[in-house]
Protein backbone atom coordinates (compact mmCIF):
# COMPACT_ATOMS: atom_id res chain seq x y z
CA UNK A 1 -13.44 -35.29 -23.21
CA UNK A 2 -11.73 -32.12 -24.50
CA UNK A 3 -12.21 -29.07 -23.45
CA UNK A 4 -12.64 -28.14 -27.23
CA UNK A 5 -15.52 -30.29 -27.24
CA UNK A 6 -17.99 -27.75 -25.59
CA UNK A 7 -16.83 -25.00 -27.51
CA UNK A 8 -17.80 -26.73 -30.76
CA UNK A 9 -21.13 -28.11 -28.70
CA UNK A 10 -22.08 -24.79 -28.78
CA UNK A 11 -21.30 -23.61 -31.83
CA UNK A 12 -22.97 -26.56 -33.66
CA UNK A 13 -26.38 -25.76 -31.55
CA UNK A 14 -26.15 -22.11 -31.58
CA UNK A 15 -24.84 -21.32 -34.67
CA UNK A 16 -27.78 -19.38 -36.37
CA UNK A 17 -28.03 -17.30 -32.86
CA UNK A 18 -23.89 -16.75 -33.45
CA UNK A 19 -24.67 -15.38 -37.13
CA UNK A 20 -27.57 -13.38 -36.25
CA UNK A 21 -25.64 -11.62 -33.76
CA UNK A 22 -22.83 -10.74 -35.83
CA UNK A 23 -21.59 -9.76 -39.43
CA UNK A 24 -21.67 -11.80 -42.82
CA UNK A 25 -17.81 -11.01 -43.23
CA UNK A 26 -16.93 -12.56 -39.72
CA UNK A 27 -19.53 -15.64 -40.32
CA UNK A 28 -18.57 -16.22 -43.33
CA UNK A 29 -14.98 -17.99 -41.85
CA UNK A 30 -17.15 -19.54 -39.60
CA UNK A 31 -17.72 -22.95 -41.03
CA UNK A 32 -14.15 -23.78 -42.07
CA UNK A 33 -13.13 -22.77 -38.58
CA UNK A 34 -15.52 -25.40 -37.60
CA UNK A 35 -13.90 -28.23 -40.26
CA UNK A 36 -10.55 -27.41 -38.92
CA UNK A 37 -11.35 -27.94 -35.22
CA UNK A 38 -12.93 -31.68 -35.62
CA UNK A 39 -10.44 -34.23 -34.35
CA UNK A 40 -8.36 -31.18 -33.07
CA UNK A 41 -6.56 -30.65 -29.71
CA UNK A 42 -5.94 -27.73 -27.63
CA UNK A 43 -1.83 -27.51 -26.33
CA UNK A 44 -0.87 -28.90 -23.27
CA UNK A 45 2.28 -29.33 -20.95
CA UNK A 46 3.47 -32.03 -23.82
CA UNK A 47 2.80 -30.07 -26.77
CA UNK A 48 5.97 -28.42 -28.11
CA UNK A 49 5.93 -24.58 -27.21
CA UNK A 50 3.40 -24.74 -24.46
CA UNK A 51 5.22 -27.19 -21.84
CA UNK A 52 5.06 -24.90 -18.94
CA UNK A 53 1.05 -23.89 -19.75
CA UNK A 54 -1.75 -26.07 -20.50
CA UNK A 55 -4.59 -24.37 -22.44
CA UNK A 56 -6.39 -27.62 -22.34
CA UNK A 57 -6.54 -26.98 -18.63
CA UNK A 58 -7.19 -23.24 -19.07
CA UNK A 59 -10.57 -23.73 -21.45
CA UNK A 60 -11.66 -26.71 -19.37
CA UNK A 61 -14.01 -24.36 -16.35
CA UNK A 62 -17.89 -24.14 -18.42
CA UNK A 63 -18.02 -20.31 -18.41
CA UNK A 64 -20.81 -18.31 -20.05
CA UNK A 65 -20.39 -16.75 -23.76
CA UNK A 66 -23.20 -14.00 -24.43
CA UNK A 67 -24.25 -15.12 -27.51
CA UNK A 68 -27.42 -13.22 -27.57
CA UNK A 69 -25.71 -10.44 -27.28
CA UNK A 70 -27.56 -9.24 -23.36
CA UNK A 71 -26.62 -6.15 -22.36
CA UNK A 72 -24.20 -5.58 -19.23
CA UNK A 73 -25.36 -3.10 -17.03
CA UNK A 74 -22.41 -0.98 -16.55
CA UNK A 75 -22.11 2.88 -17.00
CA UNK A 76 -18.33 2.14 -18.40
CA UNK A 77 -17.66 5.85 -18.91
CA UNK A 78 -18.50 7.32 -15.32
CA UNK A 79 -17.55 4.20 -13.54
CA UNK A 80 -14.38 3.06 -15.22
CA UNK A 81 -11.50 5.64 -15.75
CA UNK A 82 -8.17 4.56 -17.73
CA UNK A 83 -6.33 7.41 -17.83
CA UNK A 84 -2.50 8.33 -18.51
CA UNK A 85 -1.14 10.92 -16.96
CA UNK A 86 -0.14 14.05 -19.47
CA UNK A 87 -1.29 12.18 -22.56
CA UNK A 88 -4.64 12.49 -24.34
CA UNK A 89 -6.11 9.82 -25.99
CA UNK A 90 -8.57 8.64 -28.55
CA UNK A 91 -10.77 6.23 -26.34
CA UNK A 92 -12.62 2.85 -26.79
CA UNK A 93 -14.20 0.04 -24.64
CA UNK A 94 -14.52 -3.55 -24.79
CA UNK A 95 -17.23 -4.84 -22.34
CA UNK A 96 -16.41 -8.47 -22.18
CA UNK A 97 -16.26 -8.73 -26.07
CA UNK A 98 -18.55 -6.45 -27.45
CA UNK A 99 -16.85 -3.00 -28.49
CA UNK A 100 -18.54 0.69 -27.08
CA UNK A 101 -17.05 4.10 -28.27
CA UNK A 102 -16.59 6.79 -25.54
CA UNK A 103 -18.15 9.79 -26.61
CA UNK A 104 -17.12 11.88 -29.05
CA UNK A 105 -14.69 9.79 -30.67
CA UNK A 106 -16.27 10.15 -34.11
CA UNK A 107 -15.23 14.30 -34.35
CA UNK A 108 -11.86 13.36 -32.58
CA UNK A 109 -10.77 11.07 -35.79
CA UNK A 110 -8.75 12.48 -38.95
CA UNK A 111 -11.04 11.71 -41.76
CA UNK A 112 -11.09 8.19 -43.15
CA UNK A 113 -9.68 6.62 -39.61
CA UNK A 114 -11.68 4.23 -38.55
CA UNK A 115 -11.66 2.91 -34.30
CA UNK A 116 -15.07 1.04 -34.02
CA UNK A 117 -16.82 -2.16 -33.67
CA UNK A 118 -15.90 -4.92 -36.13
CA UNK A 119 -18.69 -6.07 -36.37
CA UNK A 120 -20.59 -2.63 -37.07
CA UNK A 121 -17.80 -1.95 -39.42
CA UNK A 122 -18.15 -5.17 -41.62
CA UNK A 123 -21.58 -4.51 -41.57
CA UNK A 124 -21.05 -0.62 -43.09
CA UNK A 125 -17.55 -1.33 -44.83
CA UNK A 126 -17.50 -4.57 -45.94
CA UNK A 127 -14.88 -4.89 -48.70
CA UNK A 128 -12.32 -3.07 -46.18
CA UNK A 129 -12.43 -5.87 -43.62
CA UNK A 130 -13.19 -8.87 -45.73
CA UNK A 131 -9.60 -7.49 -47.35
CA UNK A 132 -8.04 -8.05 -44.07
CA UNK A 133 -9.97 -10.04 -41.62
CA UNK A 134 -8.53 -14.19 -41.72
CA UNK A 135 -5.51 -12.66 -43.56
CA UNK A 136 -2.52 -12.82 -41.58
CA UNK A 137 -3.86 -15.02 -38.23
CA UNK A 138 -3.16 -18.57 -40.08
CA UNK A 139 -6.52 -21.05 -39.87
CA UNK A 140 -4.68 -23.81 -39.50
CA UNK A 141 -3.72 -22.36 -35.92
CA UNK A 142 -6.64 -24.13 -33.29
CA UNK A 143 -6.32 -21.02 -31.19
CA UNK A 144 -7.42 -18.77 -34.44
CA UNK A 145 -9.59 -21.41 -35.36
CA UNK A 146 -11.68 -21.40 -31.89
CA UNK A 147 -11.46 -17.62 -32.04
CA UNK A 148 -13.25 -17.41 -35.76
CA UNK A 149 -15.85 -19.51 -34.79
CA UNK A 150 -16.66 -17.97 -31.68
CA UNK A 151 -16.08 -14.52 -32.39
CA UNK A 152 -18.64 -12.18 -32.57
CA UNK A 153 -17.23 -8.81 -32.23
CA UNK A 154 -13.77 -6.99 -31.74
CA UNK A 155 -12.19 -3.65 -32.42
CA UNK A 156 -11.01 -2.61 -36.44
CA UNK A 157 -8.54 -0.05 -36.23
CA UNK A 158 -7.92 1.23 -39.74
CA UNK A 159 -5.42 4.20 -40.81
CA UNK A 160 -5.54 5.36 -44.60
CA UNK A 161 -2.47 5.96 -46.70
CA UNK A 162 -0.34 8.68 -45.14
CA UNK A 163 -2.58 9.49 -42.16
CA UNK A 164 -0.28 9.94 -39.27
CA UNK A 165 -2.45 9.76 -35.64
CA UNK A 166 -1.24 12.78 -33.41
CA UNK A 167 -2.92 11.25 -30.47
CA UNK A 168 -2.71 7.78 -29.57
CA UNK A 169 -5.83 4.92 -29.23
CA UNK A 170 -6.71 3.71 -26.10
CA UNK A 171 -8.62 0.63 -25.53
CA UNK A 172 -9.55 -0.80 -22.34
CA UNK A 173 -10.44 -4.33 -21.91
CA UNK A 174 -12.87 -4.53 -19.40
CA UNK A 175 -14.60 -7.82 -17.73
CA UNK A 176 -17.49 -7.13 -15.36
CA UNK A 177 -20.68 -9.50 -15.40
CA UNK A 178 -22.75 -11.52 -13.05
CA UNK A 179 -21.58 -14.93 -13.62
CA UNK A 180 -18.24 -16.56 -14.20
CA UNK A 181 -17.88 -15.18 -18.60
CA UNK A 182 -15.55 -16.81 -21.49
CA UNK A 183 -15.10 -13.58 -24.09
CA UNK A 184 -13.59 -14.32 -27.59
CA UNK A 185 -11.71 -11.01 -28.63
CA UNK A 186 -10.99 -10.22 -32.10
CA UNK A 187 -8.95 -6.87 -32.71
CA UNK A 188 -7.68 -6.17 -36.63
CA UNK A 189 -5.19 -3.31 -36.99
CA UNK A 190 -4.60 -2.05 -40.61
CA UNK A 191 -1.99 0.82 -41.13
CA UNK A 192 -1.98 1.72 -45.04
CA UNK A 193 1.44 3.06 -46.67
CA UNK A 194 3.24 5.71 -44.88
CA UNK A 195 0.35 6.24 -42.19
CA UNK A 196 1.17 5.71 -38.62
CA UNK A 197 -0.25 5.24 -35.32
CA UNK A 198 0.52 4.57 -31.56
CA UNK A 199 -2.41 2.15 -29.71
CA UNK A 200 -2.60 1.60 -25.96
CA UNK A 201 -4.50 -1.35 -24.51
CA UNK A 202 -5.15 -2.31 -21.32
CA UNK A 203 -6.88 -5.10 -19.61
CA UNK A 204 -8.96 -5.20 -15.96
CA UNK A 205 -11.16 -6.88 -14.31
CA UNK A 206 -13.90 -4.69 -12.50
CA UNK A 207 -15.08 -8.23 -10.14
CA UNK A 208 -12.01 -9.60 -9.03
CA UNK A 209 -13.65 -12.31 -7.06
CA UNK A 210 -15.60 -14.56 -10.39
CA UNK A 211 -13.55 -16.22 -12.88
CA UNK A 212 -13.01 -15.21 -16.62
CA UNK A 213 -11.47 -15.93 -19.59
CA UNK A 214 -10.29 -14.16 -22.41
CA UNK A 215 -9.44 -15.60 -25.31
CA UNK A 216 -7.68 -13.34 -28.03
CA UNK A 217 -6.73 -13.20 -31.42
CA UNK A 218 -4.73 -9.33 -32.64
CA UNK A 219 -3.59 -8.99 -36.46
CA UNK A 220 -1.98 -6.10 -37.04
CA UNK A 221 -0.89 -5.17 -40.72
CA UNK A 222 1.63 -3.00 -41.53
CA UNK A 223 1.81 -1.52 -44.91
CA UNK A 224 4.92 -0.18 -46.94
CA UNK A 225 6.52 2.79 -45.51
CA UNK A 226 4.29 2.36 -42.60
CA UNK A 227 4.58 2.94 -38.73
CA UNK A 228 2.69 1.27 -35.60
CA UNK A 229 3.02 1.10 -31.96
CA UNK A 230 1.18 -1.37 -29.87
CA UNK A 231 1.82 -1.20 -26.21
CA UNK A 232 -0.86 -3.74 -24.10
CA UNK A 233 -0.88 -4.16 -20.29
CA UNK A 234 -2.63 -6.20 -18.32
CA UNK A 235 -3.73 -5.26 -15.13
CA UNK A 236 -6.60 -8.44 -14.33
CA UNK A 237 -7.48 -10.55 -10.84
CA UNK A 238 -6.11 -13.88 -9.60
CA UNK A 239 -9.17 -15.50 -11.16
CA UNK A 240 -8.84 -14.17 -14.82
CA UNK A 241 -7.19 -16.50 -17.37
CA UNK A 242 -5.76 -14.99 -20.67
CA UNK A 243 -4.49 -16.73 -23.92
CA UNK A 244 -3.87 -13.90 -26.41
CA UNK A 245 -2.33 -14.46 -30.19
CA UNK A 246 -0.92 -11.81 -31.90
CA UNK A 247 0.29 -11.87 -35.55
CA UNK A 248 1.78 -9.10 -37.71
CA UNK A 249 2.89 -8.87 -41.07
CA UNK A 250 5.57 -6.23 -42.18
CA UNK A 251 5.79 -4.96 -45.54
CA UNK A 252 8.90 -3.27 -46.42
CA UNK A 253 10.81 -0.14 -44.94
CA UNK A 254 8.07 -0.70 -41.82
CA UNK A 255 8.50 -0.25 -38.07
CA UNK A 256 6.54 -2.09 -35.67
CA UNK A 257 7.18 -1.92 -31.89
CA UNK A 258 5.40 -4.58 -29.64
CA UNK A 259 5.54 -4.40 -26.11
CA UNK A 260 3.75 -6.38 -23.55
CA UNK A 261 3.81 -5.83 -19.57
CA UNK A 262 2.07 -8.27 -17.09
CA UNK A 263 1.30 -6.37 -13.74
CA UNK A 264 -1.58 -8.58 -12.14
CA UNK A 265 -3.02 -11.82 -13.47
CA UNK A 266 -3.98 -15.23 -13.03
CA UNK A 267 -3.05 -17.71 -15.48
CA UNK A 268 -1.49 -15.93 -18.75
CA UNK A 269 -0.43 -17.08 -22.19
CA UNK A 270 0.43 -14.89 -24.83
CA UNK A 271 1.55 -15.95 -28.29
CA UNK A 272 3.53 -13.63 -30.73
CA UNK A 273 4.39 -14.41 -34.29
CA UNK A 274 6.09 -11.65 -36.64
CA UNK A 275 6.28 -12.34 -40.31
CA UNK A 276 8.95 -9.21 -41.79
CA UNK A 277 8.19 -9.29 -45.78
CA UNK A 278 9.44 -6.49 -47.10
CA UNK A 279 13.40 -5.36 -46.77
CA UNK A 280 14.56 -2.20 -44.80
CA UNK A 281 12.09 -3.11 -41.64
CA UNK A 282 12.59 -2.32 -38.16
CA UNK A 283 11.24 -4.32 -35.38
CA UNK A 284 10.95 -4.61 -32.20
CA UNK A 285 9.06 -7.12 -29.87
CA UNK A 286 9.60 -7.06 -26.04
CA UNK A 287 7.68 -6.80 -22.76
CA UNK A 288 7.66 -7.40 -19.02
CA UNK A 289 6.25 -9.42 -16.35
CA UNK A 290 5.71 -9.14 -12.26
CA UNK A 291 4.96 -11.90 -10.93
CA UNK A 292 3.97 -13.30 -7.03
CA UNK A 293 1.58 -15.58 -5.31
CA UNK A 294 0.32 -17.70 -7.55
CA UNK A 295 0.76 -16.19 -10.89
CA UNK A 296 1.53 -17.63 -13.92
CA UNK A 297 2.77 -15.50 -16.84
CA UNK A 298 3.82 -17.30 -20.18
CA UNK A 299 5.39 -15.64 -23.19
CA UNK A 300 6.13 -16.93 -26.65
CA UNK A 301 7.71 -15.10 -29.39
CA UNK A 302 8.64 -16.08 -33.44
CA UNK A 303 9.83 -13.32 -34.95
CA UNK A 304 10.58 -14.78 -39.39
CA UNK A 305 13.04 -13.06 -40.96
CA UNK A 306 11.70 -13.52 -44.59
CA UNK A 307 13.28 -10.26 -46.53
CA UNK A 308 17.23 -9.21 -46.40
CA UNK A 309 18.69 -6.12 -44.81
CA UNK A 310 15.75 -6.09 -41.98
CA UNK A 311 16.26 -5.31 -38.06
CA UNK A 312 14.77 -6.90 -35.02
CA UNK A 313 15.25 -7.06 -31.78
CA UNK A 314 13.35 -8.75 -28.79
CA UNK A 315 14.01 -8.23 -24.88
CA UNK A 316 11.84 -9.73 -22.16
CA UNK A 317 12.20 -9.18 -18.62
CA UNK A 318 9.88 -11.13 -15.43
CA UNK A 319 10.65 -10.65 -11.93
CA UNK A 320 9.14 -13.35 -9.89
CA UNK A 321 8.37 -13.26 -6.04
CA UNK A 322 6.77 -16.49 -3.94
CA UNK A 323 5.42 -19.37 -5.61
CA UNK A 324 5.24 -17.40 -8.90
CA UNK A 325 5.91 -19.22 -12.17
CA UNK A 326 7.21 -17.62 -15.81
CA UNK A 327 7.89 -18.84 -18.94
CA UNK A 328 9.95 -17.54 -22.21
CA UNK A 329 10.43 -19.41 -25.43
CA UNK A 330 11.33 -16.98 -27.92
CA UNK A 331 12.97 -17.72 -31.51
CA UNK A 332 14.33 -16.00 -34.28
CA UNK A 333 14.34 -17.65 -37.84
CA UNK A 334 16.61 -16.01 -40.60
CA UNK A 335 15.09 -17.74 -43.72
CA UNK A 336 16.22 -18.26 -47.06
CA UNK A 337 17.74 -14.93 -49.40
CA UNK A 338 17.46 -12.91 -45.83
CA UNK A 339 21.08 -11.42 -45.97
CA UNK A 340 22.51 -8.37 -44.02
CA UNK A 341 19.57 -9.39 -41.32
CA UNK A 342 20.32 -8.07 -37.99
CA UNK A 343 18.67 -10.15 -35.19
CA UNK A 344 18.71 -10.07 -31.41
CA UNK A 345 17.15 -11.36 -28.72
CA UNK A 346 17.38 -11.27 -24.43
CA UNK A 347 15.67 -12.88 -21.76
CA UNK A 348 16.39 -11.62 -17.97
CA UNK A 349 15.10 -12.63 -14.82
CA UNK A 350 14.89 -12.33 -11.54
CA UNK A 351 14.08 -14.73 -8.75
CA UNK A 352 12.88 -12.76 -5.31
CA UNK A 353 12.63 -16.14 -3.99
CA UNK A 354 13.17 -19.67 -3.26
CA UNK A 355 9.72 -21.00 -4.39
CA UNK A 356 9.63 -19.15 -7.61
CA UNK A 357 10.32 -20.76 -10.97
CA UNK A 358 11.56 -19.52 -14.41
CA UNK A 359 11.44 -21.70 -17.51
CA UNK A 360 13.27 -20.10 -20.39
CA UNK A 361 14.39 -20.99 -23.75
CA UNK A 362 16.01 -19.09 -27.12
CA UNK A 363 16.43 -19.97 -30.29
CA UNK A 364 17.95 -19.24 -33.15
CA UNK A 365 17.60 -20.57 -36.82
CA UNK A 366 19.63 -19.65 -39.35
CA UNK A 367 19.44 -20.63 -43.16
CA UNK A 368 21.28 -18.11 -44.70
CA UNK A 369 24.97 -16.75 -44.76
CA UNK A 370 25.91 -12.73 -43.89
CA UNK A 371 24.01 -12.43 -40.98
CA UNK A 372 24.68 -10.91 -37.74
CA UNK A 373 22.38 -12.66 -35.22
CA UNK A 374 22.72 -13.54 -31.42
CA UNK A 375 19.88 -14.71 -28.46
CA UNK A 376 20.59 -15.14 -24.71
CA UNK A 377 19.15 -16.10 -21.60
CA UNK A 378 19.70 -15.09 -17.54
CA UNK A 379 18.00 -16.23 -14.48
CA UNK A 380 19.29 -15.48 -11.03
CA UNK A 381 18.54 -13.47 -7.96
CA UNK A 382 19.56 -9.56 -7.25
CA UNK A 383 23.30 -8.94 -6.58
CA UNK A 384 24.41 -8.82 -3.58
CA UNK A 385 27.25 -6.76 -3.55
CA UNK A 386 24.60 -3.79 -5.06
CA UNK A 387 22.88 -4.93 -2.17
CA UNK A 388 25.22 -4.55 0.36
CA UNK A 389 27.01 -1.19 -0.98
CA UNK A 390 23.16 0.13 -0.91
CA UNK A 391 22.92 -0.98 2.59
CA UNK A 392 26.04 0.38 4.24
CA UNK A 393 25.00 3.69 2.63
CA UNK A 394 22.21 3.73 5.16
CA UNK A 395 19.04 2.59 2.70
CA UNK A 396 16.99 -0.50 3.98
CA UNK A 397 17.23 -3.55 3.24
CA UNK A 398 13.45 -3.63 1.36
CA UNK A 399 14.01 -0.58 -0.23
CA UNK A 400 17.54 -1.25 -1.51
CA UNK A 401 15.31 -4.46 -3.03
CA UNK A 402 13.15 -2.48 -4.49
CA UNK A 403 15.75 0.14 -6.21
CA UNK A 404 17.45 -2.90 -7.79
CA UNK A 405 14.56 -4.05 -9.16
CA UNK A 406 12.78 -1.18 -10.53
CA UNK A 407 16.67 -0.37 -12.21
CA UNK A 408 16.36 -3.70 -13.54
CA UNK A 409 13.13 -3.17 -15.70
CA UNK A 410 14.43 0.12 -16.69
CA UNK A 411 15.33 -0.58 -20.16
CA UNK A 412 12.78 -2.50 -21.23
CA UNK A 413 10.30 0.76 -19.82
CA UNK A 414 12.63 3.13 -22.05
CA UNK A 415 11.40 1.33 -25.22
CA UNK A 416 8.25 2.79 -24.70
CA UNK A 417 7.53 5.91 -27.29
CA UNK A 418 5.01 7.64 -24.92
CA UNK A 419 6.03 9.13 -22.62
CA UNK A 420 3.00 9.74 -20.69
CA UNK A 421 2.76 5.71 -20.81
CA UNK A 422 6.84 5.65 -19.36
CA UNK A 423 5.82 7.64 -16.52
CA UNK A 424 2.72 5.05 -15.46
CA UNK A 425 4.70 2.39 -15.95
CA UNK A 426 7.35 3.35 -14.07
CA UNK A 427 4.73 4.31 -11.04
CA UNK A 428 3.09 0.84 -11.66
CA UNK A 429 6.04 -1.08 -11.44
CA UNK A 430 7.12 0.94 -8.10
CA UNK A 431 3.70 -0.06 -6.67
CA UNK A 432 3.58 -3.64 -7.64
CA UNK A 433 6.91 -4.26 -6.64
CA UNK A 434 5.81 -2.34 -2.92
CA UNK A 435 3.38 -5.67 -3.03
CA UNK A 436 0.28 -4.13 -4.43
CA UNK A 437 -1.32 -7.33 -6.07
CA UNK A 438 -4.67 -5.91 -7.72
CA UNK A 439 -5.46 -2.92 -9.89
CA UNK A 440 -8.88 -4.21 -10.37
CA UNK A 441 -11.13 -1.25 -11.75
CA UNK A 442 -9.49 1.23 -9.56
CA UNK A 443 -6.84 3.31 -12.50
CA UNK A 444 -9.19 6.36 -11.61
CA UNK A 445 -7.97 6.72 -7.88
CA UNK A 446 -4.48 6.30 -8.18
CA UNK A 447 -2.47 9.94 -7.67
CA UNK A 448 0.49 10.64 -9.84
């Protein structure tokens, strides 16, 4: 049996509970979500894109879904602290998968922003999500699919025409509940013409010792003229299993930077597909991953190149320690009438030792002339002559290690616009790569 099978079990018993719980806007994609998922299967290690990650296997463990809506006991606001050193934010929570505002967010928002509940929002603004919600995540996906059916809540980030944020969004991604929880996350990003906006999120798991999934689905649009940042990290437990989809649509002279860093995990799988539409956009898509024990960190990026005299660029970077395993497949797909495109792509890695494993693989399709486009690909271990130079100048040998390798995720940290969020990072990477394995719930007692 699949494990789709229970998912749609549950739907098909529970639907009126799944409705009642929710918004007409959301349930109204419900039932062709449904259609599309009969006789469907979930990827697995011989589906083209996923060979290296099964989400068959990942959806198979029965979790709990809080359909009824129960509430979590959990003071999130005194007992959970996200904070970034020398930046303030514009806070929100997601508790599993339903969406609380910290306090005071409504005065802290320029008029017409909206940073809420989905679900509370298509029940007060209607037309504005129905507009956007379904629009650029394709239906025909099964991972949007399952999503849309499941779905109950999210975060709608909205920005009106020519509304630039000062201060950044911050959304932590929090899993804490009694018994091993599935959450379907829905977050829909709208930036109108010439408004802009930087968004951190970041994922944790309060009890690292029960198992959860999350399963994701982001759509971010980006209107003409139009500028957003979205930088997610995730920070989760050896028992927390993540498949995340993000789509974005560009509409012309747009910028849209997308940046993804794995710290602590279990099983991860995250899905990026960019769809540039309008000419004169700049893009950029890249991330990093850290990975040891066990972990397994999977990333998989289409960027379409569907409007000339556009720029993109994508750079991923995994260091990988033990029995850790990584994957890249990452294309780049010029199409038809998209001349003077400018296209680039680089995947690095590092092995830290024998039992690791890196699976990697660019592409590049072209199907148009006066281009200038390139991809590339390295695996291998830290350079020894660095090593030894570092060495003879008196600094030991694990420390020398760990100098090369924080140098080595350098530039992919410099893409990041906050710089509040480069100085974290940077302190993150230091610790993880010092062997810290779990920032479960603890962000609040860390000194910087």
């Amino acid at each position: 049996m699949s494990s789709l099978t229970q998912y749609l079990q549950l739907y098909k018993e529970h639907s009126s509970v799944i409705d009642a719980n929710s918004a007409p806007v959301l349930n109204a994609l419900r039932p062709a979500a449904f259609e599309m998922l009969q006789g469907a299967k979930l990827p697995t290690t011989r589906t083209e894109g996923y060979e290296k990650t099964s989400i068959e296997d990942m959806l198979a463990p029965d979790l709990g879904v809080n359909l009824t809506r129960l509430h979590i006991p959990v003071n999130v606001a005194s007992t959970f602290k996200c904070e970034v050193p020398r930046m303030s934010t514009i806070m929100g929570f997601v508790l599993n998968d339903a969406f609380l505002p910290a306090e005071g967010n409504a005065s802290r928002l320029p008029e017409g922003v909206i940073f809420g509940s989905l679900a509370k929002v298509a029940l007060e603004h209607p037309e504005i999500v129905e507009r956007y919600y379904g629009k650029i995540a394709p239906d025909h996906n099964v991972g949007v699919a399952l999503n849309t059916l499941l779905a109950q809540d999210g975060v709608f980030v909205y920005v009106p025409r020519g509304v630039r944020l000062e201060k950044p969004l911050q959304l932590v991604n929090i899993f804490s509940s009694s018994v091993p929880t599935a959450a379907f996350r829905r977050m829909l990003v709208v930036i109108e013409e010439d408004a802009s906006a930087q968004i951190l999120v970041c994922d944790h798991t309060q009890d690292c010792d029960r198992a959860y999934l999350s399963q994701q689905v982001v759509e971010l649009s980006v209107a003409r003229g139009a500028s957003l940042e979205l930088y997610d990290m995730e920070e989760s437990s050896a028992l927390t299993s993540r498949w995340s989809l993000t789509f974005a649509a560009q509409q012309s002279g747009s910028h849209l930077l997308v940046n993804g860093t794995t710290l602590s995990n279990g099983i991860t799988r995250n899905d990026y597909t960019i769809d540039i539409l309008g000419e004169h956009c700049d893009t950029f898509l890249g991330g990093m991953a850290i990975g040891s024990g066990h972990q397994h960190i999977d990333n998989d990026s289409t960027v379409n190149h569907r409007a000339p005299r556009c720029h993109s660029r994508q750079m991923f970077k995994y260091i990988l320690d033990d029995d850790a395993r990584g994957a890249f497949e990452g294309g780049i797909t010029v199409h038809p009438g998209a001349i003077l495109t400018e296209a680039y792509q680089s995947n690095r890695n590092l092995l830290a030792s024998e039992g690791a494993r890196m699976h990697t693989k660019p592409q590049l399709l072209i199907y148009c002339d006066d281009v200038k486009c390139s991809h590339g690909a390295t695996t291998g271990q830290l350079d020894q002559d660095a090593l030894f130079y570092m060495r003879q100048r008196g600094i030991a040998e694990k420390t020398a290690r760990t100098m090369l390798m924080q140098a080595f995720m350098a530039d992919v940290i410099d893409t990041v616009g906050l710089e509040g969020l480069r100085d974290r990072l940077r302190h993150l990477v230091e610790m993880r790569l010092h062997g810290r394995t779990s920032f479960c719930g603890d962000c609040h007692t860390q000194q910087f």
